[in-house]
C-alpha atoms as a PDB file:
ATOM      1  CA  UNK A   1     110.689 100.763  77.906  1.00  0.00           C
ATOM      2  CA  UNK A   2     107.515  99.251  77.398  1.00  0.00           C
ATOM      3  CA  UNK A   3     104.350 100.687  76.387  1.00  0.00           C
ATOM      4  CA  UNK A   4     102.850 102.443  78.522  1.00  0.00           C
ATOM      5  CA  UNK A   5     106.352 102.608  80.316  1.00  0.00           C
ATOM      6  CA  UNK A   6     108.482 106.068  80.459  1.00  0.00           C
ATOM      7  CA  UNK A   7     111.397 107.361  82.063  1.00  0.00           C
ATOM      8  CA  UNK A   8     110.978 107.364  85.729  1.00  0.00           C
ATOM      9  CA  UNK A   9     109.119 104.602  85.705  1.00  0.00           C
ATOM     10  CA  UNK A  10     108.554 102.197  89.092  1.00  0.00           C
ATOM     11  CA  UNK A  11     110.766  99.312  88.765  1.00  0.00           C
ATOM     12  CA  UNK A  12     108.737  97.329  91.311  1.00  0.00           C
ATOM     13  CA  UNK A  13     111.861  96.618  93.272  1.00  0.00           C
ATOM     14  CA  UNK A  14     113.455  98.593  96.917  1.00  0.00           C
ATOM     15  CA  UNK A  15     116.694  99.505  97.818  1.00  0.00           C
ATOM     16  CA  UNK A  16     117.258  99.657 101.727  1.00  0.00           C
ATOM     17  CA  UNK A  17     113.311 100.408 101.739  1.00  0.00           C
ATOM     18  CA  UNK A  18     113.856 103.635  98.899  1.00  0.00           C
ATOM     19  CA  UNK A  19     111.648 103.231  96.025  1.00  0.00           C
ATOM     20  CA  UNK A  20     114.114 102.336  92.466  1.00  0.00           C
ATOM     21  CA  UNK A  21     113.135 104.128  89.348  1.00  0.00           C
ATOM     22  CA  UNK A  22     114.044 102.989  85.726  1.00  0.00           C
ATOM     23  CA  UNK A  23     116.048 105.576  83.677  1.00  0.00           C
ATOM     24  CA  UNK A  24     116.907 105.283  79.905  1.00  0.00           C
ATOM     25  CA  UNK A  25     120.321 106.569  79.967  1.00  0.00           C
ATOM     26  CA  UNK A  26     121.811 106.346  76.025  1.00  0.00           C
ATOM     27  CA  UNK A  27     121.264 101.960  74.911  1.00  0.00           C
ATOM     28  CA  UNK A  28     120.972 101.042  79.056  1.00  0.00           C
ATOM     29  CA  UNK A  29     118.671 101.381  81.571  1.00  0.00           C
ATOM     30  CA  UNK A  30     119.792 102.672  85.418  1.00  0.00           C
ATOM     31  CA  UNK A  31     117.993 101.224  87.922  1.00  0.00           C
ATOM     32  CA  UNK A  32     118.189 104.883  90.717  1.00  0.00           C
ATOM     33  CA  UNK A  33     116.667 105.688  93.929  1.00  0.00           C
ATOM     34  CA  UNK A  34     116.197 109.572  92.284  1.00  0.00           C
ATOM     35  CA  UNK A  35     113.093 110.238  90.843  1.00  0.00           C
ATOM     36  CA  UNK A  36     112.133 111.488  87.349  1.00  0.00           C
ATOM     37  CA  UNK A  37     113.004 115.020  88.014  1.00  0.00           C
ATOM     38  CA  UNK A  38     115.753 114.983  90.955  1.00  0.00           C
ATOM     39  CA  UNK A  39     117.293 112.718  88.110  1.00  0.00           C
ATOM     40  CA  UNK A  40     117.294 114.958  85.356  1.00  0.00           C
ATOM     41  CA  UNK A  41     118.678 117.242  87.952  1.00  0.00           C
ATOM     42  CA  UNK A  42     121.333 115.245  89.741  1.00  0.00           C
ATOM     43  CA  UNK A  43     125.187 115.705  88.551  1.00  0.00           C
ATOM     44  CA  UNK A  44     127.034 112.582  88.220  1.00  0.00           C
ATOM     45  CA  UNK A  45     128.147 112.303  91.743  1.00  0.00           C
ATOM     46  CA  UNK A  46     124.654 112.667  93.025  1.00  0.00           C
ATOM     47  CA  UNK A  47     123.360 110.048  90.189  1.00  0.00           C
ATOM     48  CA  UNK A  48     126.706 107.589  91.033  1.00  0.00           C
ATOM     49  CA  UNK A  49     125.626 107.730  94.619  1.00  0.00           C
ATOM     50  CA  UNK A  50     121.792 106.665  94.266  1.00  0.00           C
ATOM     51  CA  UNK A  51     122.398 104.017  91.452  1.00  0.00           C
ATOM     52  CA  UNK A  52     121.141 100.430  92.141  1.00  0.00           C
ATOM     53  CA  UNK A  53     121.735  98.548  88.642  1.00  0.00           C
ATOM     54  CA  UNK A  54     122.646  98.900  85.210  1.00  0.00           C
ATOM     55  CA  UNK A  55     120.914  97.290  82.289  1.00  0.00           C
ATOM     56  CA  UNK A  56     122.854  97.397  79.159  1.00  0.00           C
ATOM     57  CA  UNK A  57     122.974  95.274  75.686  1.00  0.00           C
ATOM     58  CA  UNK A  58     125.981  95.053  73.434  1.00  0.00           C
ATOM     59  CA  UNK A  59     125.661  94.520  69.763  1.00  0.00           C
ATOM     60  CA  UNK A  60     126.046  90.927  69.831  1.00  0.00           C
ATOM     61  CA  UNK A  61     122.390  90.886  72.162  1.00  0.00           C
ATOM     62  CA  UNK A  62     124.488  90.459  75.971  1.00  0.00           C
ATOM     63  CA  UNK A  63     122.496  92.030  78.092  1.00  0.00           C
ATOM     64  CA  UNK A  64     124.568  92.871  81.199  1.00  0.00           C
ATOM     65  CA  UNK A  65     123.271  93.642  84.453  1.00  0.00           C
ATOM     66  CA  UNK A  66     125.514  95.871  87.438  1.00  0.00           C
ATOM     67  CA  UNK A  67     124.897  95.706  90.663  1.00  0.00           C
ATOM     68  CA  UNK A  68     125.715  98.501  92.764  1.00  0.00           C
ATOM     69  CA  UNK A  69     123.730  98.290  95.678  1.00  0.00           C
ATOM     70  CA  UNK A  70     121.382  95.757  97.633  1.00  0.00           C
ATOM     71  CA  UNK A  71     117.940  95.022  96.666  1.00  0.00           C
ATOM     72  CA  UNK A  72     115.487  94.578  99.146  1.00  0.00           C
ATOM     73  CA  UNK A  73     114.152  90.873  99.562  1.00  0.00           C
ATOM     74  CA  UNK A  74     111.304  89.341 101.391  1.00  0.00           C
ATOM     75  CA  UNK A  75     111.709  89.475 104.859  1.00  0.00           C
ATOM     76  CA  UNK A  76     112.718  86.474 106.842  1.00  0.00           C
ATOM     77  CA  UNK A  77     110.788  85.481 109.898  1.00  0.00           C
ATOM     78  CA  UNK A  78     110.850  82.175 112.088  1.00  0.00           C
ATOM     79  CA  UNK A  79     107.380  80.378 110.293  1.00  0.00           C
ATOM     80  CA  UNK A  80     109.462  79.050 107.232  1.00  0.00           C
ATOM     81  CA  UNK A  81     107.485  81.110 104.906  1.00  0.00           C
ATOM     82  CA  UNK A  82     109.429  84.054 103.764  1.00  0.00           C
ATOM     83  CA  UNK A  83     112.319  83.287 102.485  1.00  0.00           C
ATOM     84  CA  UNK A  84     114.322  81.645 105.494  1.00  0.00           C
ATOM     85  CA  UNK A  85     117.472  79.504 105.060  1.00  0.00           C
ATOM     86  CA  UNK A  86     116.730  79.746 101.268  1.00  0.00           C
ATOM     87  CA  UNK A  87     117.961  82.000  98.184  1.00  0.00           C
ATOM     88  CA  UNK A  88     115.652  84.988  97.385  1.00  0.00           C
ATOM     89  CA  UNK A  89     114.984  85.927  93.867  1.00  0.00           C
ATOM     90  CA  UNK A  90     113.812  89.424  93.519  1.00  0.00           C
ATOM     91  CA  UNK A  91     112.536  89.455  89.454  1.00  0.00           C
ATOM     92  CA  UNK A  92     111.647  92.952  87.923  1.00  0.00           C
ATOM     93  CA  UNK A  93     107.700  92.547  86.580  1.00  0.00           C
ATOM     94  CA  UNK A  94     107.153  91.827  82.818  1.00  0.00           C
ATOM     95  CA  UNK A  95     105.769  95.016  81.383  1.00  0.00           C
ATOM     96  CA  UNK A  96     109.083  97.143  82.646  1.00  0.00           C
ATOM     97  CA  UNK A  97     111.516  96.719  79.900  1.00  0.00           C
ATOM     98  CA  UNK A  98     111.551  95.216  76.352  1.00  0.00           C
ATOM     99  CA  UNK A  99     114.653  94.154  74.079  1.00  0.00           C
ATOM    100  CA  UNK A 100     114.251  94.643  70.463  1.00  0.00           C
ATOM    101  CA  UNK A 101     116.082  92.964  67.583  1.00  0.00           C
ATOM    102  CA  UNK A 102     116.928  94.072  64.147  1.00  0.00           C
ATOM    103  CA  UNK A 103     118.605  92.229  61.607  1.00  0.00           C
ATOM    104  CA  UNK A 104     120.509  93.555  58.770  1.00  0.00           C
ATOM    105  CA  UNK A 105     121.344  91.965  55.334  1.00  0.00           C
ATOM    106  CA  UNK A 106     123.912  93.522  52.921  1.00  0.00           C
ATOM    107  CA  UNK A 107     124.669  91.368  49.376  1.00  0.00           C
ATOM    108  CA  UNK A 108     128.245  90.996  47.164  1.00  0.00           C
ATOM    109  CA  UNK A 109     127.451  94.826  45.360  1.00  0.00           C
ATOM    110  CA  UNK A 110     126.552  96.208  48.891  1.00  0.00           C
ATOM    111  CA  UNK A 111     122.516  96.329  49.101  1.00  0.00           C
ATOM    112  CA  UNK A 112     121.499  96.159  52.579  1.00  0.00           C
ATOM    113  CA  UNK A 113     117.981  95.569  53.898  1.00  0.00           C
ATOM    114  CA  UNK A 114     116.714  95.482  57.452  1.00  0.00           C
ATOM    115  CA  UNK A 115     114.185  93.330  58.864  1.00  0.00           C
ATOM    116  CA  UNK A 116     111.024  94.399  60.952  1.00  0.00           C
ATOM    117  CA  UNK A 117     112.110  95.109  64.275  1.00  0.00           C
ATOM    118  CA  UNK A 118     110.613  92.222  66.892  1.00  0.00           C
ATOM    119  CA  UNK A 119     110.597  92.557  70.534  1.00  0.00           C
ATOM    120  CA  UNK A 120     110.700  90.160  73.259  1.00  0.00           C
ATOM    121  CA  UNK A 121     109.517  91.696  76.938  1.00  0.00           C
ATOM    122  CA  UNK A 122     112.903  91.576  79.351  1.00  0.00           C
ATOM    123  CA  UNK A 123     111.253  92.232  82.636  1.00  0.00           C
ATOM    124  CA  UNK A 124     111.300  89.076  83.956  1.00  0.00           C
ATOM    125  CA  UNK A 125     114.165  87.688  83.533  1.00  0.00           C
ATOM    126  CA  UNK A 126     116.372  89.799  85.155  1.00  0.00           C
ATOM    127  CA  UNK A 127     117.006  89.389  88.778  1.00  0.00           C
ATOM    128  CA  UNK A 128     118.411  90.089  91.794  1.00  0.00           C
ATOM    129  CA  UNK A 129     119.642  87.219  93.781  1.00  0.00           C
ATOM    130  CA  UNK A 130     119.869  86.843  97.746  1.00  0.00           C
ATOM    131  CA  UNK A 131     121.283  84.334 100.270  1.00  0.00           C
ATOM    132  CA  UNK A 132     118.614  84.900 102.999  1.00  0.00           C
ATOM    133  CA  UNK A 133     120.275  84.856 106.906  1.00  0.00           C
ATOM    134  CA  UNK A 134     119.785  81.958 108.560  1.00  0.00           C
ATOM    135  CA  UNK A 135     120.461  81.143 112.451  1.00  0.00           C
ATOM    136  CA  UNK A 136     119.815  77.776 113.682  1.00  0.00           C
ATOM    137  CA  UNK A 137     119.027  77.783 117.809  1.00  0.00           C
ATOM    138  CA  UNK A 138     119.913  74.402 120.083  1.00  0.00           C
ATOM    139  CA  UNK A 139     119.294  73.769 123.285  1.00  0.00           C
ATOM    140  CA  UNK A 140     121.378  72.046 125.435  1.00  0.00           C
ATOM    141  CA  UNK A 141     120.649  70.891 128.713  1.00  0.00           C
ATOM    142  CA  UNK A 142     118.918  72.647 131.221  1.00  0.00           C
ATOM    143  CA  UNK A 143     119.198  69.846 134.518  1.00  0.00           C
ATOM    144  CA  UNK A 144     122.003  72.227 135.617  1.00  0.00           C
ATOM    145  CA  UNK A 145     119.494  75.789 136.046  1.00  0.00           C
ATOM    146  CA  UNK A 146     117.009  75.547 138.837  1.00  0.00           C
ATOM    147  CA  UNK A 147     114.751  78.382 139.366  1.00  0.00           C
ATOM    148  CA  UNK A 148     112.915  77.619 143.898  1.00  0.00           C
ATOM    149  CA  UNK A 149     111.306  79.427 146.005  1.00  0.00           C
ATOM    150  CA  UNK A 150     111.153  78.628 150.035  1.00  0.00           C
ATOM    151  CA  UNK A 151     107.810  77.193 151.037  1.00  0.00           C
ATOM    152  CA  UNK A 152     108.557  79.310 154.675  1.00  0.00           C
ATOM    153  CA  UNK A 153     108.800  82.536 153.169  1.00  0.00           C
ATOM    154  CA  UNK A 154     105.608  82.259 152.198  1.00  0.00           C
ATOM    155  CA  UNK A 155     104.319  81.915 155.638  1.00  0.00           C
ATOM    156  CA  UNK A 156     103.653  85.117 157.284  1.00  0.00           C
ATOM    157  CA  UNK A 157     104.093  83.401 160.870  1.00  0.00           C
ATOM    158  CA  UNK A 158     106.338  83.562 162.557  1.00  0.00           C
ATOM    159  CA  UNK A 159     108.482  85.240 160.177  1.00  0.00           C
ATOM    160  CA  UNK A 160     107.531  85.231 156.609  1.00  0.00           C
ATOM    161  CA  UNK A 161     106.444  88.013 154.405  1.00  0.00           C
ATOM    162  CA  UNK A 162     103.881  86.032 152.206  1.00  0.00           C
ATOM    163  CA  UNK A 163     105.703  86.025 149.048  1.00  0.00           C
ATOM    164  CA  UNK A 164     109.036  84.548 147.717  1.00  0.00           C
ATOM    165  CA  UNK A 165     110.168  85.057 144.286  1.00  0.00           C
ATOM    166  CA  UNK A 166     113.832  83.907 142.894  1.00  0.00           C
ATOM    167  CA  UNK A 167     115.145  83.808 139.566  1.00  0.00           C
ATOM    168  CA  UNK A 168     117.790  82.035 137.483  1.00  0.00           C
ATOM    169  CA  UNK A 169     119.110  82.654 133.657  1.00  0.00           C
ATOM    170  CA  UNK A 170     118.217  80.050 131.404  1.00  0.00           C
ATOM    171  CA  UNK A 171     119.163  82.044 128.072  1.00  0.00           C
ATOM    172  CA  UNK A 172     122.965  80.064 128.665  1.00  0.00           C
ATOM    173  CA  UNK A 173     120.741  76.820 127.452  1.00  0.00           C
ATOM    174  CA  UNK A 174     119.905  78.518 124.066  1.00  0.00           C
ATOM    175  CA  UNK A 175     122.675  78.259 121.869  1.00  0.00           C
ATOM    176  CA  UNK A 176     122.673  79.985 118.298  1.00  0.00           C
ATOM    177  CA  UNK A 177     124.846  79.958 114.882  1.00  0.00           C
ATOM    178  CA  UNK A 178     123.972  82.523 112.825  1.00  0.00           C
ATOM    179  CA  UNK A 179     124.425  83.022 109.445  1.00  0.00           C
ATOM    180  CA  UNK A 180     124.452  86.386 108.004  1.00  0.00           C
ATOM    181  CA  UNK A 181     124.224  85.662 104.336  1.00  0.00           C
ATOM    182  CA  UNK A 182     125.463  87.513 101.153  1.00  0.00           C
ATOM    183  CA  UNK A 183     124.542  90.430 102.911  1.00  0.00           C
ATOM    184  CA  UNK A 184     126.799  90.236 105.930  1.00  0.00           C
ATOM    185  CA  UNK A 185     125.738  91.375 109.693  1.00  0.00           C
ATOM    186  CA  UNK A 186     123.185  94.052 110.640  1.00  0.00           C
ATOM    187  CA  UNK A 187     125.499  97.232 111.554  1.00  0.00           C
ATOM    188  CA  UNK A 188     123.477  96.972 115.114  1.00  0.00           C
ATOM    189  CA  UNK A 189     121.282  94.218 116.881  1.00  0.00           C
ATOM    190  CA  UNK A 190     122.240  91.846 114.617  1.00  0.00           C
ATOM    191  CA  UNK A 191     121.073  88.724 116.672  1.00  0.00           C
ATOM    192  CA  UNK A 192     118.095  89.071 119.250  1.00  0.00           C
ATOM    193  CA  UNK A 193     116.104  86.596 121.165  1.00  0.00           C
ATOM    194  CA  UNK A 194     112.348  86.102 122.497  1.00  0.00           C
ATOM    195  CA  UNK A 195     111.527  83.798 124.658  1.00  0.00           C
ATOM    196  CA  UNK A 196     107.978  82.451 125.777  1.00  0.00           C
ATOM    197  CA  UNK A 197     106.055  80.172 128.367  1.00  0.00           C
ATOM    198  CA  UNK A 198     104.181  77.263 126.656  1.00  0.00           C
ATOM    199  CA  UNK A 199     102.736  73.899 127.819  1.00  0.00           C
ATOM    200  CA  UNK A 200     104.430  71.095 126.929  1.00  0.00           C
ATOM    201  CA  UNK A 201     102.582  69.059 123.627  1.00  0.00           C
ATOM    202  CA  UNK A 202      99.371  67.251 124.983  1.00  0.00           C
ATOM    203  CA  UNK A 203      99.179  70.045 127.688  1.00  0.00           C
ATOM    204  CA  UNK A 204      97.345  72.717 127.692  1.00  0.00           C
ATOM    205  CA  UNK A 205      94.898  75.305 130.627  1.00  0.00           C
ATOM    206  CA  UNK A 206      93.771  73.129 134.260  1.00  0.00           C
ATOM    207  CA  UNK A 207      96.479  70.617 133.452  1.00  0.00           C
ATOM    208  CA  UNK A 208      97.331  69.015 137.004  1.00  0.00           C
ATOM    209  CA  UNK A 209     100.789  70.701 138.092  1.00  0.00           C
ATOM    210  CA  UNK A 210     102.139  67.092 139.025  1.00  0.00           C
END
């Protein structure tokens, strides 16, 4: 860890909105949704179940990350700001984790010597990677969807009761693709729609009806 770093520690990162802690386990860091103490406590089923990611190094300096379950990302919405119809990379902070290196020498009789050790800080550059959802909309033409009311109906003599009011379904013109991403579907409401009343461009309150 780094200083000021300990086991437990935030990693910065979510996993299906549950905080992830860092845990020192042996040479490799787990990345677990258990806390310092329901950890410690957890037997390996319990620990298996809540682990995120693994963060190992092999003696040749590989560090290997394992992912075991999603990371949260920033959440798409429709302004183009957060993410949409682009990847996601979800970095853990510098500061987290460091990666130390020590270099041994040994000479023809056997004399060995190790260097100082030197450290380089990890955190950043290890990361979780995302292919947002996407879900591009067309619409197609609406000429064949007309919404009228009867001008007579709105006479109360002889007959009419003052009001009409008719409706017609224009969600048929609104055609979407979606894309789901590495992720796959939501389990439930998976695609939903919104629609809203604007004026056209150059239009806007007291425009003349035509």
């Amino acid at each position: 860890f780094a200083t000021g770093m300990s086991y437990g520690a935030v990693s910065g990162r979510d996993s299906h909105g549950a905080c992830v802690y860092l845990h020192k386990v042996g040479n490799e860091v787990v990345g677990s949704t258990l806390y310092a103490t329901a950890y410690a406590a957890a037997d390996a089923t319990a620990k298996a179940a809540a682990a995120v990611f693994n963060i190992a190094v092999d003696g040749a300096g590989v560090v290997t990350l394992t992912q075991y379950q999603q990371v949260d990302h920033a959440v798409a919405d429709n302004t183009g700001t957060a993410g949409v119809n682009e990847d996601d990379l979800a970095l853990l902070a510098d500061g987290l984790l460091t990666l130390s290196g020590t270099a041994t020498v040994e000479d023809f009789d056997g004399d060995t010597v190790s260097s100082t050790t030197e450290t380089i800080d990890l955190g950043g550059n290890i990361g979780f990677d995302d292919e947002n959802p996407s879900v591009p909309v067309v619409a197609t033409d609406s000429t064949s969807v007309l919404v009228k009311t009867q001008d007579a109906d709105t006479d109360t003599v002889p007959s009419g009761t003052g009001t009409d009011t008719a409706t017609a379904d224009f969600s048929g013109r609104f055609v979407a693709t979606p894309v789901y991403g590495a992720d796959g579907q939501a389990t439930t409401g998976n695609l939903t729609w919104a629609y809203a009343l604007n004026f056209a461009t150059g239009k806007s309150n007291g425009a003349d009806s035509g």
